[in-house]
N, C-alpha and C. Protein backbone atom coordinates (compact mmCIF):
# COMPACT_ATOMS: atom_id res chain seq x y z
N UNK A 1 8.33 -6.99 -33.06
CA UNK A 1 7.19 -6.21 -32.65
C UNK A 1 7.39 -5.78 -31.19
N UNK A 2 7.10 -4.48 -31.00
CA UNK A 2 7.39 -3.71 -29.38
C UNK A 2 6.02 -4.30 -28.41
N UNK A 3 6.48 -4.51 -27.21
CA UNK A 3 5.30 -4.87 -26.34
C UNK A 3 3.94 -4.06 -26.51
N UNK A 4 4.36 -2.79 -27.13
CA UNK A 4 3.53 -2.21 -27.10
C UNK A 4 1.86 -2.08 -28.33
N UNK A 5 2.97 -2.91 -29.16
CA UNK A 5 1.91 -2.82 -30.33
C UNK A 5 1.61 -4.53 -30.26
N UNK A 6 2.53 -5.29 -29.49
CA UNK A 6 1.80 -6.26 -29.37
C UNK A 6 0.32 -6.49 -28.43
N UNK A 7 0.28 -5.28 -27.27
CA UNK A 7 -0.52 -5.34 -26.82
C UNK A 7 -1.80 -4.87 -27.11
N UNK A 8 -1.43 -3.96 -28.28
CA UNK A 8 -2.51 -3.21 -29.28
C UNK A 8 -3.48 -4.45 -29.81
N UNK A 9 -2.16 -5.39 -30.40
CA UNK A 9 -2.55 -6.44 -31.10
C UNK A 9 -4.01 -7.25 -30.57
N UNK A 10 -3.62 -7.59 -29.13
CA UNK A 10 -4.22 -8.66 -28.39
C UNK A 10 -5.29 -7.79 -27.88
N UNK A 11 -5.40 -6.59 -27.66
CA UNK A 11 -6.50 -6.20 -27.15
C UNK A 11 -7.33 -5.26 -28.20
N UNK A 12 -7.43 -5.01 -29.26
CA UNK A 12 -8.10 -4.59 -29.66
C UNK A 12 -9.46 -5.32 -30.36
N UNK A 13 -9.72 -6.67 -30.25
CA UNK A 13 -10.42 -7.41 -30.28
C UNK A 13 -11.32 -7.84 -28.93
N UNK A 14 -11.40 -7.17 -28.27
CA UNK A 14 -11.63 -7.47 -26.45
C UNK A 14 -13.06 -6.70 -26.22
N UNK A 15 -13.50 -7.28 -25.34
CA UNK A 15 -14.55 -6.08 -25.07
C UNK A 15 -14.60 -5.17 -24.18
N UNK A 16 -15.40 -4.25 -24.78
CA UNK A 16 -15.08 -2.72 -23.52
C UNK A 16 -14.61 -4.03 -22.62
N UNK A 17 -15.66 -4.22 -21.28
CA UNK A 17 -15.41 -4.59 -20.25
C UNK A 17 -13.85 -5.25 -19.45
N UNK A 18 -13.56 -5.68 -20.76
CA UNK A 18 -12.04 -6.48 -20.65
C UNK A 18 -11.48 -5.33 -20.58
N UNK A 19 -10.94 -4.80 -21.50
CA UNK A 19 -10.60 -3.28 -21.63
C UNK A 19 -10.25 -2.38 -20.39
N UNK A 20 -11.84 -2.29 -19.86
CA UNK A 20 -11.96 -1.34 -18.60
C UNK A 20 -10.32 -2.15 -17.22
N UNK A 21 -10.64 -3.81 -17.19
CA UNK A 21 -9.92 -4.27 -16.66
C UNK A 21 -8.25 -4.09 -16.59
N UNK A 22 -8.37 -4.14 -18.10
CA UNK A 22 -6.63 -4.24 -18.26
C UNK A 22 -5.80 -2.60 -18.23
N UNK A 23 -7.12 -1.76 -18.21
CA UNK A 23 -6.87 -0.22 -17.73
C UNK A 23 -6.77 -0.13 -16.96
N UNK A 24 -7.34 -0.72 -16.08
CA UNK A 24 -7.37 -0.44 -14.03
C UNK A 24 -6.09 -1.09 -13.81
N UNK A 25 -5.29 -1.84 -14.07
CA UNK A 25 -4.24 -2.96 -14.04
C UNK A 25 -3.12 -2.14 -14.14
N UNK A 26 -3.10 -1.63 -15.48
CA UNK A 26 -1.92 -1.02 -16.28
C UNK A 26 -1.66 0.88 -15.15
N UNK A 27 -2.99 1.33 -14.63
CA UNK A 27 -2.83 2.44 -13.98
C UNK A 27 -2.44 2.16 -12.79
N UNK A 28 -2.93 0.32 -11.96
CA UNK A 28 -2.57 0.39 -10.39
C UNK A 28 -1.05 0.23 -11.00
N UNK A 29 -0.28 -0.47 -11.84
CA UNK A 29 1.11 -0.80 -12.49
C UNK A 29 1.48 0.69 -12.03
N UNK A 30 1.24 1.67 -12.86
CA UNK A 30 2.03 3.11 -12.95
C UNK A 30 2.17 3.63 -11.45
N UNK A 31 1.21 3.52 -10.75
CA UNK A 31 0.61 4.34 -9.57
C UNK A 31 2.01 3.31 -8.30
N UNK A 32 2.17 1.99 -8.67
CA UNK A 32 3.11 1.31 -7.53
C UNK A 32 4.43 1.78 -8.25
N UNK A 33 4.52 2.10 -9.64
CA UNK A 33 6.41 2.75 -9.71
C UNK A 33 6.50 4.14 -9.21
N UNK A 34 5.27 4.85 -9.65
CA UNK A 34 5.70 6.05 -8.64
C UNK A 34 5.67 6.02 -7.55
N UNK A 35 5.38 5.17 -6.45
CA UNK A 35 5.28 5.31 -5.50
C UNK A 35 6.74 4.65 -4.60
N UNK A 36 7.13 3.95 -5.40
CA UNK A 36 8.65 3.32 -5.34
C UNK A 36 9.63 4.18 -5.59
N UNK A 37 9.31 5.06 -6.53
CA UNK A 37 10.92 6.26 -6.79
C UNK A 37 10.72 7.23 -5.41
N UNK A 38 9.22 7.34 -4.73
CA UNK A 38 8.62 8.32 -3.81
C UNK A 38 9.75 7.37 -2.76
N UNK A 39 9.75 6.50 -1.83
CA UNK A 39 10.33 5.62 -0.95
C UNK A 39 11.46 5.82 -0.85
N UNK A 40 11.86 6.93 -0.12
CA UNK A 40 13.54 7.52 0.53
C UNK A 40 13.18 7.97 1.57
N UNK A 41 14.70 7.58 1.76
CA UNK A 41 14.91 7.54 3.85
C UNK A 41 14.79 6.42 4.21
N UNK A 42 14.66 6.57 5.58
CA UNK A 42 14.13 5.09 6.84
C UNK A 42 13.24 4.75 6.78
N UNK A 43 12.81 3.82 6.96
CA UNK A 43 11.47 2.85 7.36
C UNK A 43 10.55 4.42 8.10
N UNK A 44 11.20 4.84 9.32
CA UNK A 44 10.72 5.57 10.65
C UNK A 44 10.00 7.09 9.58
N UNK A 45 10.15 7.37 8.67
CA UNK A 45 9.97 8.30 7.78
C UNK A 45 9.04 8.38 6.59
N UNK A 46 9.01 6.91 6.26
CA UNK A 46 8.29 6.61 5.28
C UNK A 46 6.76 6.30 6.10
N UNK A 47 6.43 5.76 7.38
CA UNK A 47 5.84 5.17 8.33
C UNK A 47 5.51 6.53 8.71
N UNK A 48 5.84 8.05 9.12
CA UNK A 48 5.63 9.10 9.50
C UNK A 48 4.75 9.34 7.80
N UNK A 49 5.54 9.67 6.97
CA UNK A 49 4.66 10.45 5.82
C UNK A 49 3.64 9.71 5.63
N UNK A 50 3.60 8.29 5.62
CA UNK A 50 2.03 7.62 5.09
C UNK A 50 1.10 7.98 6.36
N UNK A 51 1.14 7.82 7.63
CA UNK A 51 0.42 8.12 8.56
C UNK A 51 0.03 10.05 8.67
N UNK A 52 0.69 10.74 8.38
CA UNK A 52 0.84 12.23 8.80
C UNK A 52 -0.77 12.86 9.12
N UNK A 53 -1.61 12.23 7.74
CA UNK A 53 -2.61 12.92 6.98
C UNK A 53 -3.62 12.32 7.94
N UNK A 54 -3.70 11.33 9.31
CA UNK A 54 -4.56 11.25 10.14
C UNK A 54 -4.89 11.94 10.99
N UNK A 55 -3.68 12.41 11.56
CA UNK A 55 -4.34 13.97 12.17
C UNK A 55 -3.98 13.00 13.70
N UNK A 56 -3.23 11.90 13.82
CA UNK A 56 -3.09 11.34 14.93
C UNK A 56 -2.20 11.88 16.07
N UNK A 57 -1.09 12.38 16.09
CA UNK A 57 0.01 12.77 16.62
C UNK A 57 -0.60 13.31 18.18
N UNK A 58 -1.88 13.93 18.31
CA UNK A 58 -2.10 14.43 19.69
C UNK A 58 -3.17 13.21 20.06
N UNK A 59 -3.98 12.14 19.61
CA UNK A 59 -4.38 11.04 20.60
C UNK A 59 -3.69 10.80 22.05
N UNK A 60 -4.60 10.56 22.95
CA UNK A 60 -4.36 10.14 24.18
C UNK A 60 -3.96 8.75 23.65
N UNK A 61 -2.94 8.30 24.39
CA UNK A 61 -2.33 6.82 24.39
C UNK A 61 -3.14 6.25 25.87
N UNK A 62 -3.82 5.25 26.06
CA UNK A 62 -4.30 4.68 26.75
C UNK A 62 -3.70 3.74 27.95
N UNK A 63 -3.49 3.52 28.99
CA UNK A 63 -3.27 2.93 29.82
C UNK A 63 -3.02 1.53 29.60
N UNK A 64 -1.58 1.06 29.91
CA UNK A 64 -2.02 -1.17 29.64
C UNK A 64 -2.30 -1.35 30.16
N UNK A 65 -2.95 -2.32 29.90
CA UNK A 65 -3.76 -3.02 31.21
C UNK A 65 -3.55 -4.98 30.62
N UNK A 66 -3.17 -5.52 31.98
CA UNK A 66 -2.61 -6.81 32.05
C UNK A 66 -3.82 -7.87 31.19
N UNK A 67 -3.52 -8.90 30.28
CA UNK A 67 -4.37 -9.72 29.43
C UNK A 67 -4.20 -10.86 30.53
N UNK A 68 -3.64 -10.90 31.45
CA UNK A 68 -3.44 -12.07 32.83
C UNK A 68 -2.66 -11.42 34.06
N UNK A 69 -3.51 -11.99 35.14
CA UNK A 69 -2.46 -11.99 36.58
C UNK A 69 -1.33 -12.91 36.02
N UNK A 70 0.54 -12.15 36.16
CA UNK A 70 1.64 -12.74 35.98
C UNK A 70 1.69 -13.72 37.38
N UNK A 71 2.11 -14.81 37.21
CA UNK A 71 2.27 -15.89 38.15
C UNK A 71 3.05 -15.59 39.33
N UNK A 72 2.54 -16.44 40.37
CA UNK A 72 3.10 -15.60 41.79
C UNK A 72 4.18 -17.32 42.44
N UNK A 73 5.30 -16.91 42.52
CA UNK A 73 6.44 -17.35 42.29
C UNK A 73 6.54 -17.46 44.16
N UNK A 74 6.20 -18.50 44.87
CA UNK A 74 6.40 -18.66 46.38
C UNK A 74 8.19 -19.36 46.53
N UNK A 75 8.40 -18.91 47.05
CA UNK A 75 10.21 -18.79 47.68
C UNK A 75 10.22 -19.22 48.67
């Protein structure tokens, strides 16, 4: 028997609600392989296309500013 009709098997006795579950499951399943064949190039590229759609690229970058006075070292 193919996974597939075994899964016919086991769920067609289920209720909607179960159902609704193992649908949301089986679509986040599909939605992470396409998104894995999508994943070419560098890290630096993949990190550019997921960010693009914020609209960030012209933000002001803010000034550091010290989390402590660095220790003062007498000689």
């Amino acid at each position: 028997m193919t996974t597939a009709k075994r899964l016919y098997q086991v769920t067609k006795e289920l209720p909607e609600s179960m159902l609704s579950e193992i649908l949301d499951f089986a679509e986040l399943l599909k939605q992470r392989k396409s998104l894995e064949k999508k994943q070419t190039g560098n890290i630096a590229h993949r990190i550019h296309r997921r960010f693009k759609n914020l609209e960030g690229e012209g933000l002001p970058i803010p000034e550091r500013q010290l989390s402590r006075m660095p220790p003062q070292w007498d000689h």
